[in-house]
Structures are given as C-alpha cells and as structure tokens.
N, C-alpha and C. Protein backbone atom coordinates (compact mmCIF):
# COMPACT_ATOMS: atom_id res chain seq x y z
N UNK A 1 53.64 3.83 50.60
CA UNK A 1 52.38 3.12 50.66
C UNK A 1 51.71 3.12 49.31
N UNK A 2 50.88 2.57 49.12
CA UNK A 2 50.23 1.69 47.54
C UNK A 2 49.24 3.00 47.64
N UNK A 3 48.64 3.78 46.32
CA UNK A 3 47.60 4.57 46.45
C UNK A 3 46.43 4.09 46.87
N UNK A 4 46.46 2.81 46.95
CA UNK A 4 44.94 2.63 47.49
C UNK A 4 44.21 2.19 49.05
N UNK A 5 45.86 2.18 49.67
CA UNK A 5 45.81 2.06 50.86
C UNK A 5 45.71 3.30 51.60
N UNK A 6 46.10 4.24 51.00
CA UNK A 6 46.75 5.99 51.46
C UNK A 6 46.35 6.84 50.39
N UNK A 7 44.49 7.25 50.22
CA UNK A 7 44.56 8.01 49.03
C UNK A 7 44.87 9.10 49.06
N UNK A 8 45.33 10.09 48.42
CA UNK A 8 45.62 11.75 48.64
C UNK A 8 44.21 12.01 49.26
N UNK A 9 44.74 13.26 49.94
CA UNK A 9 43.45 14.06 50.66
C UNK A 9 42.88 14.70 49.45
N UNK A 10 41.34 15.08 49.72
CA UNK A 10 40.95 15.66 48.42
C UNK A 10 40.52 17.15 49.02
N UNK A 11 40.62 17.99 47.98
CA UNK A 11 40.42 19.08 48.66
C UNK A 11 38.62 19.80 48.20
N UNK A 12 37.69 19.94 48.45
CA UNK A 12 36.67 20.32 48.76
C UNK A 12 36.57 21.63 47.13
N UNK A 13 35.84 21.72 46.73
CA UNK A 13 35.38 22.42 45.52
C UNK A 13 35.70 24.11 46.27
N UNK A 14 36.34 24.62 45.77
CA UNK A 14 36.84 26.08 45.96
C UNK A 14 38.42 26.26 46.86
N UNK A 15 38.70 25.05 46.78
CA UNK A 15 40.23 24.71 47.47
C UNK A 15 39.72 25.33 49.06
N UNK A 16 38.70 25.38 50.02
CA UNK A 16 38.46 25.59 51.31
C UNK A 16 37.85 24.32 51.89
N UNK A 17 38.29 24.42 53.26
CA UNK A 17 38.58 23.21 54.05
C UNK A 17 37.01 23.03 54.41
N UNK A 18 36.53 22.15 54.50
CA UNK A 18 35.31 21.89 55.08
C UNK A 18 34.36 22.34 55.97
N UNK A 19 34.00 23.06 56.37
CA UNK A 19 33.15 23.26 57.59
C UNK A 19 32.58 21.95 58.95
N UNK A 20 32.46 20.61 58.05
CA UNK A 20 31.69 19.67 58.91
C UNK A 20 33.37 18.73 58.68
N UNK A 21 33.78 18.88 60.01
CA UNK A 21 34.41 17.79 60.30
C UNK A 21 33.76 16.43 60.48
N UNK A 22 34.46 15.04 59.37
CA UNK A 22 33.19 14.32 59.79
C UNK A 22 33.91 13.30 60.70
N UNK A 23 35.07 13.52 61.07
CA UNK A 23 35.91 12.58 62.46
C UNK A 23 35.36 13.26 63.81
N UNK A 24 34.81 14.39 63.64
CA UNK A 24 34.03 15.00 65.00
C UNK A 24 32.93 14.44 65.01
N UNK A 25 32.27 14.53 63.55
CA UNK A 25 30.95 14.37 63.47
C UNK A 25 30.52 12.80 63.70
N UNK A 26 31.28 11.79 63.45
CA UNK A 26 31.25 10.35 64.38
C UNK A 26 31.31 10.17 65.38
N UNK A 27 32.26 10.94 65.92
CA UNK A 27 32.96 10.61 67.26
C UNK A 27 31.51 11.48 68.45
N UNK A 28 30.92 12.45 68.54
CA UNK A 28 29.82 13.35 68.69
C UNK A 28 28.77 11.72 68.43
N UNK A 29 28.45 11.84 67.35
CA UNK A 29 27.70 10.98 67.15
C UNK A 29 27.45 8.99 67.89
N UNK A 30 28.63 8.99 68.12
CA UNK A 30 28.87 7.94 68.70
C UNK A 30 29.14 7.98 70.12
N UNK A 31 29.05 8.97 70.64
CA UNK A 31 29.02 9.18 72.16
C UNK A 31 28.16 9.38 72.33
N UNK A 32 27.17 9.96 71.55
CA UNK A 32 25.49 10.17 72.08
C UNK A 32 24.87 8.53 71.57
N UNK A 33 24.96 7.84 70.93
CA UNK A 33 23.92 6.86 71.00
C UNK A 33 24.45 5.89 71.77
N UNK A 34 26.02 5.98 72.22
CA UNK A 34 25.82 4.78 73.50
C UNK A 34 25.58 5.47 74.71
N UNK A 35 25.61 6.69 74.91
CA UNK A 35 24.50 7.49 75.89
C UNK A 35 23.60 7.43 75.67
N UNK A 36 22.26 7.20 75.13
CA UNK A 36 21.17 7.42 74.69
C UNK A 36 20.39 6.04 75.27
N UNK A 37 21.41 4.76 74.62
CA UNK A 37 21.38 3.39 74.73
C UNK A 37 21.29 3.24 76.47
N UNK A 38 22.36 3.94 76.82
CA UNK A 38 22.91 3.74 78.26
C UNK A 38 21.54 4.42 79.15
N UNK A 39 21.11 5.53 79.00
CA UNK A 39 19.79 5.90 79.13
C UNK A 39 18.27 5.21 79.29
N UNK A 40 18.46 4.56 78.09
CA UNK A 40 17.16 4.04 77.82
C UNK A 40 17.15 2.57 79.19
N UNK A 41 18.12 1.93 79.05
CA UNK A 41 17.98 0.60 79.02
C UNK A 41 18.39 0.92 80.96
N UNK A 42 18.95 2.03 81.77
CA UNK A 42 18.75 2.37 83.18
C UNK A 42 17.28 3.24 83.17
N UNK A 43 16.60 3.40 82.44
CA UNK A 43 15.05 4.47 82.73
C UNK A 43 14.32 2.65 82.74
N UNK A 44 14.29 1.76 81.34
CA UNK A 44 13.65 0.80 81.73
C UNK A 44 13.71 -0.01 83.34
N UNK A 45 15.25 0.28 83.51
CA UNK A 45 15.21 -1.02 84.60
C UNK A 45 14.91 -0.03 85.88
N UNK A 46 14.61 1.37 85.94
CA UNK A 46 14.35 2.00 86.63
C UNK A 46 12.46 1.71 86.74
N UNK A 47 12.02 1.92 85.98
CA UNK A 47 10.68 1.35 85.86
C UNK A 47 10.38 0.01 86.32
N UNK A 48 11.30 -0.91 86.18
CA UNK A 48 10.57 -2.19 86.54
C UNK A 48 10.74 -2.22 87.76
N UNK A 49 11.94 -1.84 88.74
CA UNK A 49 12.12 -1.63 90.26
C UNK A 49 10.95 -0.66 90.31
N UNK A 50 10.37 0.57 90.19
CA UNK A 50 9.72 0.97 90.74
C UNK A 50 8.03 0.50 90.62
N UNK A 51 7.89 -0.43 89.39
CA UNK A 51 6.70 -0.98 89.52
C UNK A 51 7.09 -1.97 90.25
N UNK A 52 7.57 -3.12 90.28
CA UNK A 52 8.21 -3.75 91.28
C UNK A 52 7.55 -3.43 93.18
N UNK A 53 8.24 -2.37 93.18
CA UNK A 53 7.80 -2.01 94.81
C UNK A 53 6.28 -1.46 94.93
N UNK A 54 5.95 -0.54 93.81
CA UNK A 54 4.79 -0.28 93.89
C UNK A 54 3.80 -1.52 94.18
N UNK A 55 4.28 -2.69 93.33
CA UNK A 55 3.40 -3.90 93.50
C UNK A 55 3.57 -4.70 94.78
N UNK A 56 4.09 -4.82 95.21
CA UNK A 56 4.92 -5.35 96.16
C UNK A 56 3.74 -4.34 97.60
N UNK A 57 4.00 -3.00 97.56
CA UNK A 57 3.66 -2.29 98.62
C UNK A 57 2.04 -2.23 98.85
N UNK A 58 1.85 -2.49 97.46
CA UNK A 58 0.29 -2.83 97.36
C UNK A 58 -0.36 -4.30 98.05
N UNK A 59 0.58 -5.34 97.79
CA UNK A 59 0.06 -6.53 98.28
C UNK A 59 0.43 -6.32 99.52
N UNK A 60 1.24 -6.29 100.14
CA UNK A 60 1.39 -5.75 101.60
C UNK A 60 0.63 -5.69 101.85
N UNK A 61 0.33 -4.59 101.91
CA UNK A 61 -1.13 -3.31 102.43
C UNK A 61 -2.56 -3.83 102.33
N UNK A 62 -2.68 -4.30 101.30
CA UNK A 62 -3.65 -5.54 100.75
C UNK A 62 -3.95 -6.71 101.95
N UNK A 63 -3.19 -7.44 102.35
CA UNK A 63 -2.71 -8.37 102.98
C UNK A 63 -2.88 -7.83 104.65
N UNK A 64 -2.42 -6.62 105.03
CA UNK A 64 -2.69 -5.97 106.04
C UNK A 64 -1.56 -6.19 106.78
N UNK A 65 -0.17 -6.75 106.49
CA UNK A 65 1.11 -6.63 106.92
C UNK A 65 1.39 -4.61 107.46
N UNK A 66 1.40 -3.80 106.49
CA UNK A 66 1.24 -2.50 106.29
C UNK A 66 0.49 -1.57 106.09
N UNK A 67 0.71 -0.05 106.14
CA UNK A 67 -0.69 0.41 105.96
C UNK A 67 0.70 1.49 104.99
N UNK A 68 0.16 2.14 103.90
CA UNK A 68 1.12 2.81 102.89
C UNK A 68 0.68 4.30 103.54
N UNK A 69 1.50 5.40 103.39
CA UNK A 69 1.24 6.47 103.11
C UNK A 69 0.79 7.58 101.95
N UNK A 70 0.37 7.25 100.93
CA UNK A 70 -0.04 7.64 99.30
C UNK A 70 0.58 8.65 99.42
N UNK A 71 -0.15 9.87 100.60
CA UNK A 71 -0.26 10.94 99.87
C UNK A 71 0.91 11.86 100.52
N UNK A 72 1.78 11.43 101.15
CA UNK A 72 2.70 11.74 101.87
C UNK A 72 3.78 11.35 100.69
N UNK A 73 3.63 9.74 99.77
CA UNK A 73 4.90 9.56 98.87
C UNK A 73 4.23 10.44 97.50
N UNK A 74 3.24 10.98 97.67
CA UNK A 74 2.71 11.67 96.57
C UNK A 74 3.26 12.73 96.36
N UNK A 75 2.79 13.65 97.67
CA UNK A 75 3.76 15.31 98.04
C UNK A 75 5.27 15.15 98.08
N UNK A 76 6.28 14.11 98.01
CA UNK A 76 7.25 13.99 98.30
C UNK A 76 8.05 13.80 96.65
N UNK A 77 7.13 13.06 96.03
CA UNK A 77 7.40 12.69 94.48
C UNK A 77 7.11 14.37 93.64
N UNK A 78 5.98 14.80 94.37
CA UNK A 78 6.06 16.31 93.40
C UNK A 78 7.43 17.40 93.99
N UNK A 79 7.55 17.36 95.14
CA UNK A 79 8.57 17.67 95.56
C UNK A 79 9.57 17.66 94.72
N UNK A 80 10.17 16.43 94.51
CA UNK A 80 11.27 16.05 93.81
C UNK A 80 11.43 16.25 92.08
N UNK A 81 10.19 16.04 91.46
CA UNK A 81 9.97 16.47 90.31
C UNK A 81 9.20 17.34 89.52
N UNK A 82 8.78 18.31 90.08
CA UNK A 82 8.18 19.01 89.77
C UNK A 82 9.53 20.02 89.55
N UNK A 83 9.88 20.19 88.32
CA UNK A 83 10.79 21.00 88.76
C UNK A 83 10.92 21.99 87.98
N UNK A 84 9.34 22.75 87.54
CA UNK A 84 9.54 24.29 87.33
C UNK A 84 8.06 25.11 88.56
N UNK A 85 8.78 23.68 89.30
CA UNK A 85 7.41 24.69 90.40
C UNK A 85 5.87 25.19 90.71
N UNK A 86 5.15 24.36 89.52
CA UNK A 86 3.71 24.78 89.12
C UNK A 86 2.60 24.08 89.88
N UNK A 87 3.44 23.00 90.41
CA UNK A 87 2.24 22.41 91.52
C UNK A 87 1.37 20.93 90.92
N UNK A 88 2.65 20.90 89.96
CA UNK A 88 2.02 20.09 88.84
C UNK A 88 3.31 18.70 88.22
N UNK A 89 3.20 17.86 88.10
CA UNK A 89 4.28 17.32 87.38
C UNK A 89 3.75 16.80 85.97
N UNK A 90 4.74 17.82 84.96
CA UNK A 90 4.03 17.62 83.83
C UNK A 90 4.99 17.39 82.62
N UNK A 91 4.47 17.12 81.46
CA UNK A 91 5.91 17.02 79.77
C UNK A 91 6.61 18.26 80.14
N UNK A 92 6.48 19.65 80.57
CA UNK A 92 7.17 20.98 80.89
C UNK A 92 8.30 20.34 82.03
N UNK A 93 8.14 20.23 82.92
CA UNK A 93 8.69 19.03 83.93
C UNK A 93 9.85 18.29 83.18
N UNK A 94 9.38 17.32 82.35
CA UNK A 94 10.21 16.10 81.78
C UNK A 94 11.57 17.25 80.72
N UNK A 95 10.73 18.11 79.83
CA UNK A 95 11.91 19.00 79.02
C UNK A 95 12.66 19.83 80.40
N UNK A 96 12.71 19.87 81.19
CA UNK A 96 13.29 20.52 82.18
C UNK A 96 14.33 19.71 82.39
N UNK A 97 14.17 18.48 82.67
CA UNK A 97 14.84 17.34 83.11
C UNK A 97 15.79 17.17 81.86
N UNK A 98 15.29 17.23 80.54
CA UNK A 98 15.97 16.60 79.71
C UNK A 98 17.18 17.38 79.45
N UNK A 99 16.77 18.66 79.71
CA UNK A 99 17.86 19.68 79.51
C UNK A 99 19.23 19.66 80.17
N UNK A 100 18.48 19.70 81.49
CA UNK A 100 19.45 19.77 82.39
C UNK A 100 20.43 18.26 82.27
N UNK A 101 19.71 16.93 81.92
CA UNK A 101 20.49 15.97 81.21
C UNK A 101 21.61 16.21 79.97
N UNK A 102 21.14 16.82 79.34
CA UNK A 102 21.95 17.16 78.01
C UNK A 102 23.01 18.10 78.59
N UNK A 103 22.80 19.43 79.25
CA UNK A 103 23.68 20.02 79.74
C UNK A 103 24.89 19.48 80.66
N UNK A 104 24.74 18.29 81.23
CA UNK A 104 25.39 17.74 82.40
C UNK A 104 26.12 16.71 81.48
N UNK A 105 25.70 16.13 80.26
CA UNK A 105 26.43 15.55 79.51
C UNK A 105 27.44 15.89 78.57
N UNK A 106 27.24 16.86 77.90
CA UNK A 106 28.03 17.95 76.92
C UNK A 106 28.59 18.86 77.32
N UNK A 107 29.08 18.99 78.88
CA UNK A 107 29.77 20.41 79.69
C UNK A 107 31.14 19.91 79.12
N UNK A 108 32.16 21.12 78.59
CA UNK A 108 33.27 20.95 77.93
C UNK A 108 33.43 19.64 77.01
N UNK A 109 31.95 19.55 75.80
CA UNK A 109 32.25 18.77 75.20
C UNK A 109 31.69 19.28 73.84
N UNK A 110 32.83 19.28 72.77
CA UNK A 110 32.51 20.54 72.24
C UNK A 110 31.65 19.88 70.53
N UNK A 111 31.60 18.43 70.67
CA UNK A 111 30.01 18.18 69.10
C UNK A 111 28.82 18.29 70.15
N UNK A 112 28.12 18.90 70.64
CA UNK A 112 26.80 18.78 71.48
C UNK A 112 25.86 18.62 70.44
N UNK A 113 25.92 19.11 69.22
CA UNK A 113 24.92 19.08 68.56
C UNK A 113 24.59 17.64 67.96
N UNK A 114 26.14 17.28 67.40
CA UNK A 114 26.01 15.54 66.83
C UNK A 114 25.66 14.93 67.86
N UNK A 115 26.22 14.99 69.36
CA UNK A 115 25.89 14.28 69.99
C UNK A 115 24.32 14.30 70.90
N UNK A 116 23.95 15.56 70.41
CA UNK A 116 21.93 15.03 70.58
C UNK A 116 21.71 14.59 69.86
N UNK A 117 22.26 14.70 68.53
CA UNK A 117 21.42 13.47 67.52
C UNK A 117 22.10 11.74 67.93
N UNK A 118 22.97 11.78 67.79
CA UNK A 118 23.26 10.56 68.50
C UNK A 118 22.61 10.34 69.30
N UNK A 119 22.60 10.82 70.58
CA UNK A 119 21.40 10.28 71.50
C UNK A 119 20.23 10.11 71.46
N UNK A 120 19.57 11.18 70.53
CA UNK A 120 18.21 10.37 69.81
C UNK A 120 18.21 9.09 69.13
N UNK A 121 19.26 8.99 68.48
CA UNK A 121 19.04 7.80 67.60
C UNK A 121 19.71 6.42 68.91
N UNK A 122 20.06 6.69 70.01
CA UNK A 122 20.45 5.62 70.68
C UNK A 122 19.41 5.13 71.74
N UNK A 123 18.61 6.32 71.99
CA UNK A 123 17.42 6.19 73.20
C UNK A 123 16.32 5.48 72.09
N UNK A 124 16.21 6.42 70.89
CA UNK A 124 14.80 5.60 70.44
C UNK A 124 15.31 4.28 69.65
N UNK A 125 16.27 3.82 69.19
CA UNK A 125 16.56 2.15 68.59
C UNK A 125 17.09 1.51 69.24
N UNK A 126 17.47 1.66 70.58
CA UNK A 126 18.58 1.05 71.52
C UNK A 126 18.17 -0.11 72.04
C-alpha cells in the first residue's frame, strides 16, 4: 500500500501506548448522542400525548360529557414518581431517574463515561 493510504502507527512520546483509546472514545461517544437524540425526541412526543389528553380531559369535563378525578390521578402520579419517597416530586426525583437511566444503559458497557458525554451532547443539540 502507498504511505499515504496506510501511514505507520505513531508511537506516543515515551514509546507508551496511550491511555485514551480514541476508537473507544467515538464509538462511547457515538452511542450516547444517538441515545440522547433518541431520548429527547420520545420525552418530547411524550409531552405532547400527555398535554394532548390533559387537554382533551379538560374539555370533556368542561363540556360535562365527564367528571375527572384530579386528585386520585394526582396521588397516583406521586406514586409513580416520586421516587426517593419524600412526599414530594421534585429535581432530587428527576436525578434519581436519570441515574437509574444511565445505569440501565451502560450495564456491561464498558466507555460509560464517553458515552454520558455523548448523551449530553445528543439530548441538548438533538
């Protein structure tokens, strides 16, 4: 092959191999921002269905077709997300969530670190 198609490997100042693989460090990286992407753009369309019905359940009710239960889907919503138990659904709440997201994504996957930055950079420009 022509040298400029196939350059020699270069070897790193003290003849030792690198520490930052950067074929991990893409590949990490590029699995978190089309996760991130993939994230963002099911939380939006998760929002518009649930304003969606919210609006929807309101004109109903409005209208006098229905009568809603608030505080029954209220206790049922803290139920479900409240999930360090305080009686409260709060940002403590949401980092709870996020964690347990990140953990469920990176189980036997061994750039977790590139790939939170990837996913930052795919949730917030996506």
């Amino acid at each position: 092959m022509s040298p400029l198609l196939d350059p020699p490997a270069r070897t790193p100042p003290g003849g030792k191999d690198p520490t930052i693989n950067t074929k991990e460090l893409s590949f990490g990286t590029a699995m978190g921002v089309c996760s991130g992407y993939l994230f963002k753009k099911l939380g939006k369309m998760f929002l518009l269905v649930a304003g969606l019905g919210f609006v929807t359940l309101q004109m109903l009710a409005n209208a006098g077709y229905i009568q809603v239960n608030w505080i029954l889907i209220e206790s049922q919503f803290k139920d479900k997300f409240d999930l360090d138990k305080d009686g409260k659904v709060t940002a403590k709440d949401a980092q709870h969530g996020f964690k347990w997201l990140m953990d469920l994504l990176t189980k036997n996957f061994q750039f977790k670190s590139t790939f939170a930055g990837g996913f930052y950079l795919g949730f917030r420009y996506g």
